[in-house]
Protein backbone atom coordinates (compact mmCIF):
# COMPACT_ATOMS: atom_id res chain seq x y z
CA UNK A 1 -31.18 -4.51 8.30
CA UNK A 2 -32.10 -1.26 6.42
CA UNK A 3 -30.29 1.44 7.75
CA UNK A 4 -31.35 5.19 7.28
CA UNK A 5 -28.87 7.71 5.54
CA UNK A 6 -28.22 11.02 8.31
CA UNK A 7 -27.03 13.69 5.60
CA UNK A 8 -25.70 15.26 8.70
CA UNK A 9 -23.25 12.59 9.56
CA UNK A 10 -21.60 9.96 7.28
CA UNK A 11 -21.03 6.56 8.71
CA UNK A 12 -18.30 4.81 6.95
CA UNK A 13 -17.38 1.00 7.65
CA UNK A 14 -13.94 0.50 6.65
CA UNK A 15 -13.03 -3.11 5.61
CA UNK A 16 -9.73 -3.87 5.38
CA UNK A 17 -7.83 -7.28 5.58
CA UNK A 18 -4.63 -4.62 5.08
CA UNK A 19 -4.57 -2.96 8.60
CA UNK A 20 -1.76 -2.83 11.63
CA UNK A 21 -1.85 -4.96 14.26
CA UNK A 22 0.26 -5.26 17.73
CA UNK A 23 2.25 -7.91 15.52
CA UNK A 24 1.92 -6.33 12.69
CA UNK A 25 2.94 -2.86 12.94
CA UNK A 26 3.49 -1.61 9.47
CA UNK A 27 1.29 -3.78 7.95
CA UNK A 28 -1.05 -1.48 5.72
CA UNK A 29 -0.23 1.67 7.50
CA UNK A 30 -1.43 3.97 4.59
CA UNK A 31 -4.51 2.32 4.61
CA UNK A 32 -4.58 3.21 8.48
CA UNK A 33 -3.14 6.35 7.73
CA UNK A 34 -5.73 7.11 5.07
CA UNK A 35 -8.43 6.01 7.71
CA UNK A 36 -7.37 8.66 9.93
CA UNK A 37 -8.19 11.18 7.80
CA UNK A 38 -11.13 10.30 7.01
CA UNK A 39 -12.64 10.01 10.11
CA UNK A 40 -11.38 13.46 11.00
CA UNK A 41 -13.68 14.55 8.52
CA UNK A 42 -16.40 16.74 10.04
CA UNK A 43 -19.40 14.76 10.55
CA UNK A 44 -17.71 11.52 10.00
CA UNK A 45 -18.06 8.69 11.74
CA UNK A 46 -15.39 5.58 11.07
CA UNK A 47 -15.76 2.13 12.10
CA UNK A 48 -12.42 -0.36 10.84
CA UNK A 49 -13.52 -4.09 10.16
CA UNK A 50 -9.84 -5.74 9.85
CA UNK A 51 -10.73 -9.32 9.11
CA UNK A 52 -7.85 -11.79 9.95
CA UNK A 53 -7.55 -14.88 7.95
CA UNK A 54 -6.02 -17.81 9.87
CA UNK A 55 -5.71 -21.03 8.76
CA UNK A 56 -7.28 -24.45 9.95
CA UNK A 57 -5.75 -24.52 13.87
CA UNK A 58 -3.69 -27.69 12.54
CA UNK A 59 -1.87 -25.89 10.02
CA UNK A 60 -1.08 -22.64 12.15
CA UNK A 61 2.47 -21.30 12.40
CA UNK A 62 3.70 -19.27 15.27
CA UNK A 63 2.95 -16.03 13.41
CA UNK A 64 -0.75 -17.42 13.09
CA UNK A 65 -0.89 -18.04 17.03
CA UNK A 66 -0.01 -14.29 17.83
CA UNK A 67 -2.35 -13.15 15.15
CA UNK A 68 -5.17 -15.53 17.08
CA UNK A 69 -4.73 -13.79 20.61
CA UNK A 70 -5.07 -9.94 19.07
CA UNK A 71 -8.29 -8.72 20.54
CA UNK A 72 -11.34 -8.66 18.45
CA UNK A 73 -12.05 -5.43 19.50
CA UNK A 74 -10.25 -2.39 20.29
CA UNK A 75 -9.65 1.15 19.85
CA UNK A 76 -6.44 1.80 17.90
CA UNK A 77 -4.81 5.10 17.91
CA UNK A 78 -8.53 6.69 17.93
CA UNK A 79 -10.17 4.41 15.87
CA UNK A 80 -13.04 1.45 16.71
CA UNK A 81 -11.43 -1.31 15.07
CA UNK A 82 -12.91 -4.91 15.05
CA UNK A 83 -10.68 -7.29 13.89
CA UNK A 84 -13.17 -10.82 13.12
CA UNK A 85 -11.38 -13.83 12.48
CA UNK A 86 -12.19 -15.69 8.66
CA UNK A 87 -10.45 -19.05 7.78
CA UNK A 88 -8.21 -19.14 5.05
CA UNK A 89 -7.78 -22.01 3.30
CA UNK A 90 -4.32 -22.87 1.77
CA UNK A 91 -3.46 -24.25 -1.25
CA UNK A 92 -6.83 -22.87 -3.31
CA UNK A 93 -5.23 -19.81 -4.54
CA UNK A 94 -7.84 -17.88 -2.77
CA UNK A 95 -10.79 -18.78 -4.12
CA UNK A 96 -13.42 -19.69 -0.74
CA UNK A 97 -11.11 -16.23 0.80
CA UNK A 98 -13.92 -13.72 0.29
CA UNK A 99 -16.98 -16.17 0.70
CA UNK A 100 -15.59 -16.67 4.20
CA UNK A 101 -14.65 -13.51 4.79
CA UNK A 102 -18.08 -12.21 3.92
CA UNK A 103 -19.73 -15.18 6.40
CA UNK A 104 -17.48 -14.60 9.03
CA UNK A 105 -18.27 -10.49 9.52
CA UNK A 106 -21.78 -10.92 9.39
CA UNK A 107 -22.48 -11.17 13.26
CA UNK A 108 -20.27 -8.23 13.53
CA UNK A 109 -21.82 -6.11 10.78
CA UNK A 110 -25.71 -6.87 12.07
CA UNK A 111 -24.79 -4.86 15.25
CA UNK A 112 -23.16 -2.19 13.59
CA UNK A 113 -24.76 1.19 11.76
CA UNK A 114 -23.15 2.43 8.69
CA UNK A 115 -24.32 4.27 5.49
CA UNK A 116 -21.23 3.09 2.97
CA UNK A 117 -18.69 0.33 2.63
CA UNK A 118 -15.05 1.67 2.17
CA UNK A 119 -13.28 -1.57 1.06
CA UNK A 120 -9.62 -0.84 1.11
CA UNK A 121 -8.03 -3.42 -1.31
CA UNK A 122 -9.61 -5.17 -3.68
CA UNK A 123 -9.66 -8.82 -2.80
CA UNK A 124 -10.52 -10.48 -0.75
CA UNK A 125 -11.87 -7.36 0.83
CA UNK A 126 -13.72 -5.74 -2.28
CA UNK A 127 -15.31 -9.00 -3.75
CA UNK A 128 -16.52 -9.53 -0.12
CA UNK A 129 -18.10 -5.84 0.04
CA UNK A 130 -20.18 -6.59 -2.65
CA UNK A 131 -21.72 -9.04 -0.89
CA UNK A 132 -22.10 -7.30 2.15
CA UNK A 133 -23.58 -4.26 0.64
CA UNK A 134 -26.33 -5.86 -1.26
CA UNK A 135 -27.23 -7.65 2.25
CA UNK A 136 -27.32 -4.37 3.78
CA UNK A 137 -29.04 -2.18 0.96
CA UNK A 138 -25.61 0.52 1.40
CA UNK A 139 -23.50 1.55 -1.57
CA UNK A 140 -19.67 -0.19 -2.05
CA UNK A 141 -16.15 1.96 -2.82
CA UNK A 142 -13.54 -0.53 -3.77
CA UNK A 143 -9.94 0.77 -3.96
CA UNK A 144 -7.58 -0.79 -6.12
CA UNK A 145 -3.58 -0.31 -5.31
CA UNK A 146 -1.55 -2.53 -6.77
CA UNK A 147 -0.98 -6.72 -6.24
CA UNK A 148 -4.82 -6.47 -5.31
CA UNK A 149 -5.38 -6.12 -9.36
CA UNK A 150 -1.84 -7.27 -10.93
CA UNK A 151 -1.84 -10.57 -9.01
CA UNK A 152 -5.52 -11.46 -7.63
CA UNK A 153 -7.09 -9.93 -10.96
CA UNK A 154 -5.36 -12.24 -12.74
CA UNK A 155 -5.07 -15.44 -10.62
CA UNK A 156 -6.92 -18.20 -11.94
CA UNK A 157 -9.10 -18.90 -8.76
CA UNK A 158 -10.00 -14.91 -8.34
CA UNK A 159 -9.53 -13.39 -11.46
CA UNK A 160 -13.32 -14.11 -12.45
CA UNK A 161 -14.31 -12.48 -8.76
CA UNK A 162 -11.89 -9.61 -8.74
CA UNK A 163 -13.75 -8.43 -12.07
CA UNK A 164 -17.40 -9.06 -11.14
CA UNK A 165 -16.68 -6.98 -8.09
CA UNK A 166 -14.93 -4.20 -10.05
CA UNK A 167 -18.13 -4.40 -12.47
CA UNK A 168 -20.96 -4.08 -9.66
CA UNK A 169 -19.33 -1.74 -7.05
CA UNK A 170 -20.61 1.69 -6.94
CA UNK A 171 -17.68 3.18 -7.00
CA UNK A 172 -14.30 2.63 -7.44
CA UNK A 173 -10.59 4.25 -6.94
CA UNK A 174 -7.25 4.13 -8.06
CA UNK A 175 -4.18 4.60 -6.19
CA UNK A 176 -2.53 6.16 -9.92
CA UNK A 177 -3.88 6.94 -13.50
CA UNK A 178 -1.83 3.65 -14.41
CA UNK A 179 -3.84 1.65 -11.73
CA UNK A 180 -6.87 3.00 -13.50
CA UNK A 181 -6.09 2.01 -16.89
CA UNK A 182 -4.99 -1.48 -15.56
CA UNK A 183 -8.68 -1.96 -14.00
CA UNK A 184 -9.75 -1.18 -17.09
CA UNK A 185 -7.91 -3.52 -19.14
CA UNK A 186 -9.54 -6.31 -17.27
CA UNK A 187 -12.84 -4.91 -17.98
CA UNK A 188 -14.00 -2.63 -15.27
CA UNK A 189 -15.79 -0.05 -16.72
CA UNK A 190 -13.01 2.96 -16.70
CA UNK A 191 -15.24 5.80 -16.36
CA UNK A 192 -15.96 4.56 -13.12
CA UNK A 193 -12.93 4.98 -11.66
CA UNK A 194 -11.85 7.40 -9.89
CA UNK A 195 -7.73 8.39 -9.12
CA UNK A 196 -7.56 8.73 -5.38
CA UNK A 197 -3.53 8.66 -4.90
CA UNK A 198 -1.88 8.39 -1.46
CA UNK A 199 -0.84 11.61 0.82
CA UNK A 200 2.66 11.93 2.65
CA UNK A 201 3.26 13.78 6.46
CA UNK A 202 4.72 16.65 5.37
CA UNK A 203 5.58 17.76 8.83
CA UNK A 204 7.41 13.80 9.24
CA UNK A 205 8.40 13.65 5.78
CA UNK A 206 10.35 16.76 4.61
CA UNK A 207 14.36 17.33 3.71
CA UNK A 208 16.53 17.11 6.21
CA UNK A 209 20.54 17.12 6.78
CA UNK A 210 22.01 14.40 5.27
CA UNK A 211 24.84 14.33 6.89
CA UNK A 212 24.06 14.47 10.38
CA UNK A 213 21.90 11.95 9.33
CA UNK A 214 24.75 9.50 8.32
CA UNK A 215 26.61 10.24 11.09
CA UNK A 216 23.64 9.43 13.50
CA UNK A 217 24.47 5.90 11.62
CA UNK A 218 27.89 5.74 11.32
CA UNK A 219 27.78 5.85 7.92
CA UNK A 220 29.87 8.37 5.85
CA UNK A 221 30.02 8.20 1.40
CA UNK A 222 27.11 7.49 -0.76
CA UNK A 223 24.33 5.74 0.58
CA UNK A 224 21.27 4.23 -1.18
CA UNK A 225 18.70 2.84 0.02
CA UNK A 226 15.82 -0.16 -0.94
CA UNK A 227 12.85 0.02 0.97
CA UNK A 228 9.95 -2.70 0.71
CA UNK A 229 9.15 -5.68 1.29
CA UNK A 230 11.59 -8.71 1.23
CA UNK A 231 9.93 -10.63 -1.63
CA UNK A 232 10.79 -11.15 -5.47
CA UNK A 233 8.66 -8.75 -6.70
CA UNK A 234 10.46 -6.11 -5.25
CA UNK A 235 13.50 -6.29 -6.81
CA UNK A 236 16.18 -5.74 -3.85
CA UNK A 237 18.28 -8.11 -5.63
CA UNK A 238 18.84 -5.83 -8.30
CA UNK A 239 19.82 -3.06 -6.48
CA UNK A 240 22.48 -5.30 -4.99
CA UNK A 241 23.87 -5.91 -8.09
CA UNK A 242 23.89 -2.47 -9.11
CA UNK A 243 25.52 -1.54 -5.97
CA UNK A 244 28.12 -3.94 -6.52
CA UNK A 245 28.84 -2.23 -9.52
CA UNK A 246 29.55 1.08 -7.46
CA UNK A 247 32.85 1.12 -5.66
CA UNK A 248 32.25 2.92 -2.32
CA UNK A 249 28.34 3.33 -2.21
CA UNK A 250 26.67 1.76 0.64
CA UNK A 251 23.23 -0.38 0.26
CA UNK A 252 20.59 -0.47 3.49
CA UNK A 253 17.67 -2.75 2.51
CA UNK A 254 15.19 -2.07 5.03
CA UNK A 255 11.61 -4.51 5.31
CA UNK A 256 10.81 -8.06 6.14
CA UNK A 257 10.24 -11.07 4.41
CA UNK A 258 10.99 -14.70 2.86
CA UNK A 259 14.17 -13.43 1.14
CA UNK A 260 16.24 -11.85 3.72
CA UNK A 261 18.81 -14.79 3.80
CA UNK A 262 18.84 -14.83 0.23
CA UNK A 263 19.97 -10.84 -0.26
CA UNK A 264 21.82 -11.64 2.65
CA UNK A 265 23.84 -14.49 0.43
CA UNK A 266 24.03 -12.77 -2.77
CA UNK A 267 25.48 -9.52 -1.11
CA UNK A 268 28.52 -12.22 0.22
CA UNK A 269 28.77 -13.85 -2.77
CA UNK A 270 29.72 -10.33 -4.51
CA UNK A 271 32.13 -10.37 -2.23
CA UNK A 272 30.18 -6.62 -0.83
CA UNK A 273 28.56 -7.98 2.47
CA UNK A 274 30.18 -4.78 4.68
CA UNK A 275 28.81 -2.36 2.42
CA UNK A 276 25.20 -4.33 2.31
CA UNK A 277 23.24 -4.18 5.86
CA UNK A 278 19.78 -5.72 5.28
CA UNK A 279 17.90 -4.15 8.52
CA UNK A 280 14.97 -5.68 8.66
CA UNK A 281 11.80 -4.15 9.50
CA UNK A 282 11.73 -0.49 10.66
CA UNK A 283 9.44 1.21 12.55
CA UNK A 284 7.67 3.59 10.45
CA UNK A 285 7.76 6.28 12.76
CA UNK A 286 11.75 5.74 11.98
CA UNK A 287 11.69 6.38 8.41
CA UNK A 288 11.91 9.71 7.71
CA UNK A 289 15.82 9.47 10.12
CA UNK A 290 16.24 6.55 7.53
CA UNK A 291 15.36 8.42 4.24
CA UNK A 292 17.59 11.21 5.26
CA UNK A 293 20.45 9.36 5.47
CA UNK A 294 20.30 8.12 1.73
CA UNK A 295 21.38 10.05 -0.69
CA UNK A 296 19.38 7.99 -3.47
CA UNK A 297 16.06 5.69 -2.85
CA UNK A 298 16.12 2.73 -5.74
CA UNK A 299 13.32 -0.04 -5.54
CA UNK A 300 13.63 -2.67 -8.50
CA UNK A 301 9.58 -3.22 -8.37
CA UNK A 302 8.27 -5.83 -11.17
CA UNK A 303 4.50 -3.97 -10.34
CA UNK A 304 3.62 -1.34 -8.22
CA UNK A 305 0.73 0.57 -8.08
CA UNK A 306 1.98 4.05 -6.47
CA UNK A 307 4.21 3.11 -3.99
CA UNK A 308 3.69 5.03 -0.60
CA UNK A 309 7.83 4.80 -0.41
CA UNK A 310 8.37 7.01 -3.38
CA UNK A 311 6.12 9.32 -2.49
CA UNK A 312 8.03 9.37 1.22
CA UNK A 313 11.77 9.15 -0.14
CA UNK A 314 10.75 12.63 -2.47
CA UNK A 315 9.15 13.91 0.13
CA UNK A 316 12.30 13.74 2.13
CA UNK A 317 14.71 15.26 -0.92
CA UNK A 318 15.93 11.68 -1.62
CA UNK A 319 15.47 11.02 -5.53
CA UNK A 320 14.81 7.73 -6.49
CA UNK A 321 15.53 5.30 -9.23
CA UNK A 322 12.88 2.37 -10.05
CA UNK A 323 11.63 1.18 -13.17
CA UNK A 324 8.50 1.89 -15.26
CA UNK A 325 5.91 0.14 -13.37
CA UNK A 326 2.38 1.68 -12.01
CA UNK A 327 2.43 5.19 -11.44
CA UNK A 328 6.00 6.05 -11.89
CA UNK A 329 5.49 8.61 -14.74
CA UNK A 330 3.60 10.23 -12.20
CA UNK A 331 5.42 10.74 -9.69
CA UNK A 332 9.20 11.17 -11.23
CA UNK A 333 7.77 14.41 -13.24
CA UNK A 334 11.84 16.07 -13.35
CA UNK A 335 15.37 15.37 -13.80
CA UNK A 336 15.52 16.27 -9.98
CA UNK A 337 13.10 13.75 -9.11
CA UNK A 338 15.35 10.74 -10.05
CA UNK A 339 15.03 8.19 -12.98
CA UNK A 340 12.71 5.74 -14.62
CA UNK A 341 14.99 2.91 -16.21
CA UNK A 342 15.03 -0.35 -17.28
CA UNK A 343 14.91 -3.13 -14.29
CA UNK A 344 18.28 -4.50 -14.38
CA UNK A 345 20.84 -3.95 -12.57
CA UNK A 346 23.27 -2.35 -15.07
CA UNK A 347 20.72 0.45 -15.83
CA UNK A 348 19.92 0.89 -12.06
CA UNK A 349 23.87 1.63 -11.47
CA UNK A 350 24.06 3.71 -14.24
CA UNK A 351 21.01 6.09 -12.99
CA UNK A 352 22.19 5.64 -9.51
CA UNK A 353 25.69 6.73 -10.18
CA UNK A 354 24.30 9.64 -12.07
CA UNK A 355 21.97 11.11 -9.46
CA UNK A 356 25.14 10.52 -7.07
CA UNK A 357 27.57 12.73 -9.52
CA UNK A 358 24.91 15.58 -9.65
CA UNK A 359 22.98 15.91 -7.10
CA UNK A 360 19.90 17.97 -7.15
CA UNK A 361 18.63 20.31 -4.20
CA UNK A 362 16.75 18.31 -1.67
CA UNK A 363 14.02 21.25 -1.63
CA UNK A 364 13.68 21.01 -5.39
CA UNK A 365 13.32 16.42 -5.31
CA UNK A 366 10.86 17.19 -1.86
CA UNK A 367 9.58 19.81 -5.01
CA UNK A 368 7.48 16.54 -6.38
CA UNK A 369 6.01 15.42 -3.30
CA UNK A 370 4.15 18.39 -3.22
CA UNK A 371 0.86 17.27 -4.57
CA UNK A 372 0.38 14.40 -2.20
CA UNK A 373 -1.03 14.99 1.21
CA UNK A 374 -3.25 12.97 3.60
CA UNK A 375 -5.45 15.88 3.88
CA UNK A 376 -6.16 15.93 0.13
CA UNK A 377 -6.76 12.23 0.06
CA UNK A 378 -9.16 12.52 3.44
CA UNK A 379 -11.36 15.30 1.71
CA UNK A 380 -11.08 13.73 -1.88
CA UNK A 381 -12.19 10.30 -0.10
CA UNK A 382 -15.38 11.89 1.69
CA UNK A 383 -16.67 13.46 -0.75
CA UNK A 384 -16.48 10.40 -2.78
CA UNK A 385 -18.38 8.33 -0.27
CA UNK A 386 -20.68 10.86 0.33
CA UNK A 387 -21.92 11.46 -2.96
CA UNK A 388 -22.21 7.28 -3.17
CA UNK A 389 -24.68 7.83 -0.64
CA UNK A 390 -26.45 10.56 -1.57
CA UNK A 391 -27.09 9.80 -5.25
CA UNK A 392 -28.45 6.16 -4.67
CA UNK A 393 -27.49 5.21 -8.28
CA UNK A 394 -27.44 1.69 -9.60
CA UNK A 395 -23.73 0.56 -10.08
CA UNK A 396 -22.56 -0.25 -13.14
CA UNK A 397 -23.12 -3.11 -15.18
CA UNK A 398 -20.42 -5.19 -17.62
CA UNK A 399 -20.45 -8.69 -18.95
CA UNK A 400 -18.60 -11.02 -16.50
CA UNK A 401 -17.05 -14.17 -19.03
């Protein structure tokens, strides 16, 4: 199917594997949140293709049966969102993901009108793209933002596919200059990228007082505060050491995951369990309450790309502490900001106990947030998809080994 470019109005597909659900709720919301802007673009029209991968029926887990009985279709908060179900095979690393992603939205896609494919993280959404914009003669974006290139671009069963995608897309972002440089150094062409960092709700995400905040809690003394995922790579074990190395300072861990009973354990073992309260997920409509109530934001992150909890913690006049990993350098740009250290815990006390001693104004740390906004991203991200369309150029080419 050939479909005609309207200059007048820009029909963008959005494909994203990364998008909430009724189970799911915070699952990819800046990739929703991003969406959102864009399709209040003027003379923009959005569709979402959320592909669910679910494993062979025999193999399904209870979280698989809820994600089987979403709708395929629905309109969430505004937008048209199709959510077409892919299988996912286990234990190949990945490597048939895209293939049957790519098969599996076809149906959908032949019914559907749309002048540019926004794929929202690399794999398995990008690799598919590719495939789905040479059946349908429409230009490819691929956004990179952080495990989607520092774990599938280097996994043994994707690596090869992450690259060949990176190498025939039309265009391609970056969440951070760091990102960028990391695309690179797997050999996507770097002047083909494009830095296309995340916004923040200003009028959500802004300083407010802490201690009413706490109290709203029941929490009174220092507070910190890890927020992200329960897995390894996050580093929440970390901060519980480094916590344990501060007499008095309280430690909320809030986000979901394998290693809750773990923290959970290690926080007893250091004999600091009532001043550790892993909370599970939260609501992100709750954060900005949350963020207020910490007086410092430390994430022990092994990769990140530019995390959209930095960017919220500033926002809110919470410093943070994390180490050197993605786009850090660019968003800790002052003293005020909070600290880039070494990811261990006896460094992460140290800068934690420091930022606690001399605290800087919230309106001067909410100072560095500044730059990001979701309207920036929305107008940065149209114009980048409409000039895909409009110029009609051949993607670049690179050697694929």
């Amino acid at each position: 199917m050939l479909l005609r470019y309207d200059a007048h109005v820009l029909r963008v597909l959005t494909l994203s594997s990364l998008f909430p659900d009724l189970t799911r709720p915070n699952f990819g919301v800046f990739v929703e949140r991003q969406t959102l802007g864009l399709a209040a673009e003027p003379e923009t029209q959005v569709t979402v293709v959320a592909p669910i991968g679910l494993p062979p029926r025999l193999l399904r887990r209870p979280q698989h049966r809820a994600l089987a009985l979403l709708p395929e279709q629905e309109h969430w908060r505004g937008l048209a969102v199709h959510r077409p179900r892919f299988l996912a095979l286990p234990g190949t690393g990945g490597r048939w993901h895209s293939r049957l992603l790519a098969r599996a939205v076809v149906p959908l896609l032949d019914t559907l009108a749309f002048d540019v494919i926004d794929a929202s993280f690399f794999f398995p959404d990008g690799v598919a793209a590719i495939e789905l914009g040479r059946r349908y003669r429409v230009p490819v974006s691929i956004k990179a933002r952080g495990a989607d290139i520092h774990h599938w671009g280097h996994a043994p069963a994707a690596a090869v596919q992450v690259r060949a995608a990176g190498c025939a897309a039309d265009g391609l972002l970056a969440v951070s200059a760091a990102m960028r440089d990391d695309m690179a150094a797997i050999g996507m062409p770097a002047d083909h990228i494009h830095v296309h960092r995340t916004g923040i709700d200003h009028g959500r995400f802004h300083p407010a007082d802490r201690a009413l905040a706490k109290a709203a809690r029941g929490l009174d003394g220092p507070v910190v505060l890890s927020l992200g995922a329960l897995i390894p790579r996050k580093g929440h074990g970390i901060v519980i050491d480094a916590v344990a190395r501060l007499p008095g300072v309280t430690l909320l861990i809030a986000g979901n995951g394998p290693e809750h009973a773990a923290l959970v354990a290690q926080a007893r073992r250091l004999g600091i369990a009532d001043r550790v309260h892993v909370l599970g997920s939260v609501p992100h409509a709750d954060l900005p309450a949350l963020i207020a109530a910490a007086d410092v934001m430390a994430l022990a992150s092994s990769s990140e790309g530019l995390a959209n909890a930095w960017v919220e913690a500033l926002a809110c006049g919470t410093p943070i502490v994390i180490p050197d990993a993605g786009g850090a350098r660019e968003v800790v740009t002052t003293p005020a900001a909070g600290r880039i250290v070494a990811r261990d815990a006896t460094a992460f006390a140290r800068a934690i106990a420091d930022l606690l001693a001399d605290p800087a104004a919230p309106a001067e740390v909410a100072a560095a947030a500044a730059p990001f906004s979701w309207e920036r991203n929305a107008r940065e991200l149209h114009a980048h998809l409409a000039g895909l369309v409009a110029a009609g150029r051949p993607a670049p080419s690179c050697a694929v080994a």
